[in-house]
C-alpha atoms as a PDB file:
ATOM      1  CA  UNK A   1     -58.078 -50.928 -85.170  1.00  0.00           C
ATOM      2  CA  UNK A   2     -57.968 -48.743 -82.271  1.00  0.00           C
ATOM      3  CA  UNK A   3     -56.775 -50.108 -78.697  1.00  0.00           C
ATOM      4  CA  UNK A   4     -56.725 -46.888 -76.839  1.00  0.00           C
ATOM      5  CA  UNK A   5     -60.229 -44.896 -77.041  1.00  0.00           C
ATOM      6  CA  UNK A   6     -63.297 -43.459 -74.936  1.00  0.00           C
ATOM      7  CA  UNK A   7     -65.331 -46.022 -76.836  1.00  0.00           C
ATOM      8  CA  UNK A   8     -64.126 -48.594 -74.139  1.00  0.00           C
ATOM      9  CA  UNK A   9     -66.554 -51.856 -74.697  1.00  0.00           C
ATOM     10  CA  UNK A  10     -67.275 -50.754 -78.471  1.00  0.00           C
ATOM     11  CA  UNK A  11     -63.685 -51.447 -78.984  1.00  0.00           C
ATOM     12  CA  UNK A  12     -63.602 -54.898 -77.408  1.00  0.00           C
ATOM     13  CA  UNK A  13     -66.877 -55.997 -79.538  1.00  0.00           C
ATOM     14  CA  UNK A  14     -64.897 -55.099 -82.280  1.00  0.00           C
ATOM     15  CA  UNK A  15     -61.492 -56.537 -81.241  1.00  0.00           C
ATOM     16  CA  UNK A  16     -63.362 -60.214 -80.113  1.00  0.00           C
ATOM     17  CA  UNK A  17     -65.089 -60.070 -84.322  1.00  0.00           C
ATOM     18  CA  UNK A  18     -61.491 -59.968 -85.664  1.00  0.00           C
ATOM     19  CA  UNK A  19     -60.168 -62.639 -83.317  1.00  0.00           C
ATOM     20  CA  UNK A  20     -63.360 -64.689 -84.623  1.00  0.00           C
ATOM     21  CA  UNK A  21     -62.627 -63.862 -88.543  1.00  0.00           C
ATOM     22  CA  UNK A  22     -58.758 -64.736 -87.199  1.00  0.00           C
ATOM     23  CA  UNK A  23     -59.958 -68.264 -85.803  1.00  0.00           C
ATOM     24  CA  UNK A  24     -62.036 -68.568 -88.969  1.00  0.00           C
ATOM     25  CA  UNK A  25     -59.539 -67.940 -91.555  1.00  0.00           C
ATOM     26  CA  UNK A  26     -56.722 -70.486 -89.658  1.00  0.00           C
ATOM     27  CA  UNK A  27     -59.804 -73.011 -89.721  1.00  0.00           C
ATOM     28  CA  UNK A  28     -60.221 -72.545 -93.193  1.00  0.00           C
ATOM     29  CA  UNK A  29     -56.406 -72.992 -93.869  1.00  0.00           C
ATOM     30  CA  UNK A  30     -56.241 -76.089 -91.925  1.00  0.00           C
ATOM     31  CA  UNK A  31     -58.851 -77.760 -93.760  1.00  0.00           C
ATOM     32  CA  UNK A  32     -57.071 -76.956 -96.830  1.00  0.00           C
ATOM     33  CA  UNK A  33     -53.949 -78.245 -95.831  1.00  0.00           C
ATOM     34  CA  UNK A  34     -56.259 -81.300 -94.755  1.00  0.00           C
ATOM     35  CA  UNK A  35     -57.857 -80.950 -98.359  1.00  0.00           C
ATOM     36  CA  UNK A  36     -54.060 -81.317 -99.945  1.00  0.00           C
ATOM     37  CA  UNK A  37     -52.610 -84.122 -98.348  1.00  0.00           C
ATOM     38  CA  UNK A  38     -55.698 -86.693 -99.093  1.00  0.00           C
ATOM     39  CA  UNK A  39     -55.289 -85.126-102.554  1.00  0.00           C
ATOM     40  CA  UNK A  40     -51.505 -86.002-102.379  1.00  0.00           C
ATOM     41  CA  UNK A  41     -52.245 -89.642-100.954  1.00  0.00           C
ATOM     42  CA  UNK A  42     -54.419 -90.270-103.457  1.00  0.00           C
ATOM     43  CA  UNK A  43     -52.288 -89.235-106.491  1.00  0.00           C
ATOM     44  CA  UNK A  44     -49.394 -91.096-104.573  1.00  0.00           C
ATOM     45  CA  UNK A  45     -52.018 -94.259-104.479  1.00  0.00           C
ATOM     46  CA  UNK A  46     -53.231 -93.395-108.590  1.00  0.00           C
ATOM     47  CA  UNK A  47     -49.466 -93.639-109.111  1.00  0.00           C
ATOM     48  CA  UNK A  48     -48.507 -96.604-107.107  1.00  0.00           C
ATOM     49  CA  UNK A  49     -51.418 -98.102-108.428  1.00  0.00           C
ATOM     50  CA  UNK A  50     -50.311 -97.358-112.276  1.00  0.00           C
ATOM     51  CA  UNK A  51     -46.838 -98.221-111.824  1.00  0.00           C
ATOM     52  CA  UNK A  52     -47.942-101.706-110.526  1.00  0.00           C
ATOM     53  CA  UNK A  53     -50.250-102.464-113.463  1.00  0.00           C
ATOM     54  CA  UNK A  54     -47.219-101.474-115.998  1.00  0.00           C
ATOM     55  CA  UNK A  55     -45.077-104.134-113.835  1.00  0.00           C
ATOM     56  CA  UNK A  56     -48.175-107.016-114.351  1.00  0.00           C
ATOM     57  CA  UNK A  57     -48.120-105.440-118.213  1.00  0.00           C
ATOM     58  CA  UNK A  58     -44.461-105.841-118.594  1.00  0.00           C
ATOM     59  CA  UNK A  59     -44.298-109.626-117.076  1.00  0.00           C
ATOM     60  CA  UNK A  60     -47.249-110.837-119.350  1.00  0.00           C
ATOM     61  CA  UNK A  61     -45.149-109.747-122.171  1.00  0.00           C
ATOM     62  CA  UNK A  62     -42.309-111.122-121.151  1.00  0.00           C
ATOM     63  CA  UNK A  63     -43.877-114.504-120.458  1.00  0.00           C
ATOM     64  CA  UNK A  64     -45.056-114.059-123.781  1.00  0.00           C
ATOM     65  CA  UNK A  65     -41.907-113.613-125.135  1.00  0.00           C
ATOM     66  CA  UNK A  66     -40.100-116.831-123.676  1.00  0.00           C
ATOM     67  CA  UNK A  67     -43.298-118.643-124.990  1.00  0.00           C
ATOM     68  CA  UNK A  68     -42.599-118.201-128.272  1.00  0.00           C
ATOM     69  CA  UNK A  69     -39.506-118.356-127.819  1.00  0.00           C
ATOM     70  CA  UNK A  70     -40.258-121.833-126.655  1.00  0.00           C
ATOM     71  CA  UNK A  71     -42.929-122.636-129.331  1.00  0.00           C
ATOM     72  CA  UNK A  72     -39.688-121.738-131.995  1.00  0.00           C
ATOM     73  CA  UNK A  73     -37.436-124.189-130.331  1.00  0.00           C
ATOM     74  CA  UNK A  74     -39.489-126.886-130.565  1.00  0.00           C
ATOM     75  CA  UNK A  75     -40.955-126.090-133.953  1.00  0.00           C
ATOM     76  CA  UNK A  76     -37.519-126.202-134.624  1.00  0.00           C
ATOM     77  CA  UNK A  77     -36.228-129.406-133.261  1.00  0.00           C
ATOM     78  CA  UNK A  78     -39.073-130.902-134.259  1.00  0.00           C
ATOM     79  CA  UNK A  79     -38.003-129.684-138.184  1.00  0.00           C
ATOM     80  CA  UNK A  80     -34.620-131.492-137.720  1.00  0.00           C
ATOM     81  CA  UNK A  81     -36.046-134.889-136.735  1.00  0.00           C
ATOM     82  CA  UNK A  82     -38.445-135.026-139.551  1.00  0.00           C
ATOM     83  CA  UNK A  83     -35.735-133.550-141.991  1.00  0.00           C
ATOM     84  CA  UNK A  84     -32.985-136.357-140.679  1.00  0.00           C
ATOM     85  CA  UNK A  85     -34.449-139.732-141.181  1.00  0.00           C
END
């Protein structure tokens, strides 16, 4: 790029293009920056998301669990009164 020359305006023209491609290009790496963070949100949200279905998961089984757990009990005192008459 020259700056000092007898071309005088030719050089401007061309100096005022690479300031445009310059705007351009820091445009372009906004938007992706823009691009990256909803991309990040929405793997943050995915996992969020994910980690509060495995909670639901993991109390269902639970719940489950004590249920039979319950159902045993019973079964079980219910056992002893018929077996002690």
């Amino acid at each position: 790029m020259l700056l000092h020359s007898s071309l005088g305006n030719r050089v401007r023209t061309c100096l005022k293009q690479t300031n445009k491609q310059k705007k351009k290009k820091k445009e372009r790496k906004k938007k992706k920056k823009k691009r990256k963070k909803k991309e990040k949100k929405k793997k943050k949200r995915k996992k969020k998301r994910k980690e509060g279905r495995k909670k639901k998961k993991k109390k269902k089984r639970e719940r489950k669990k004590g249920r039979k757990k319950k159902r045993k009990k019973e079964k079980k005192k219910e056992r002893k009164a018929y077996a002690m008459p």
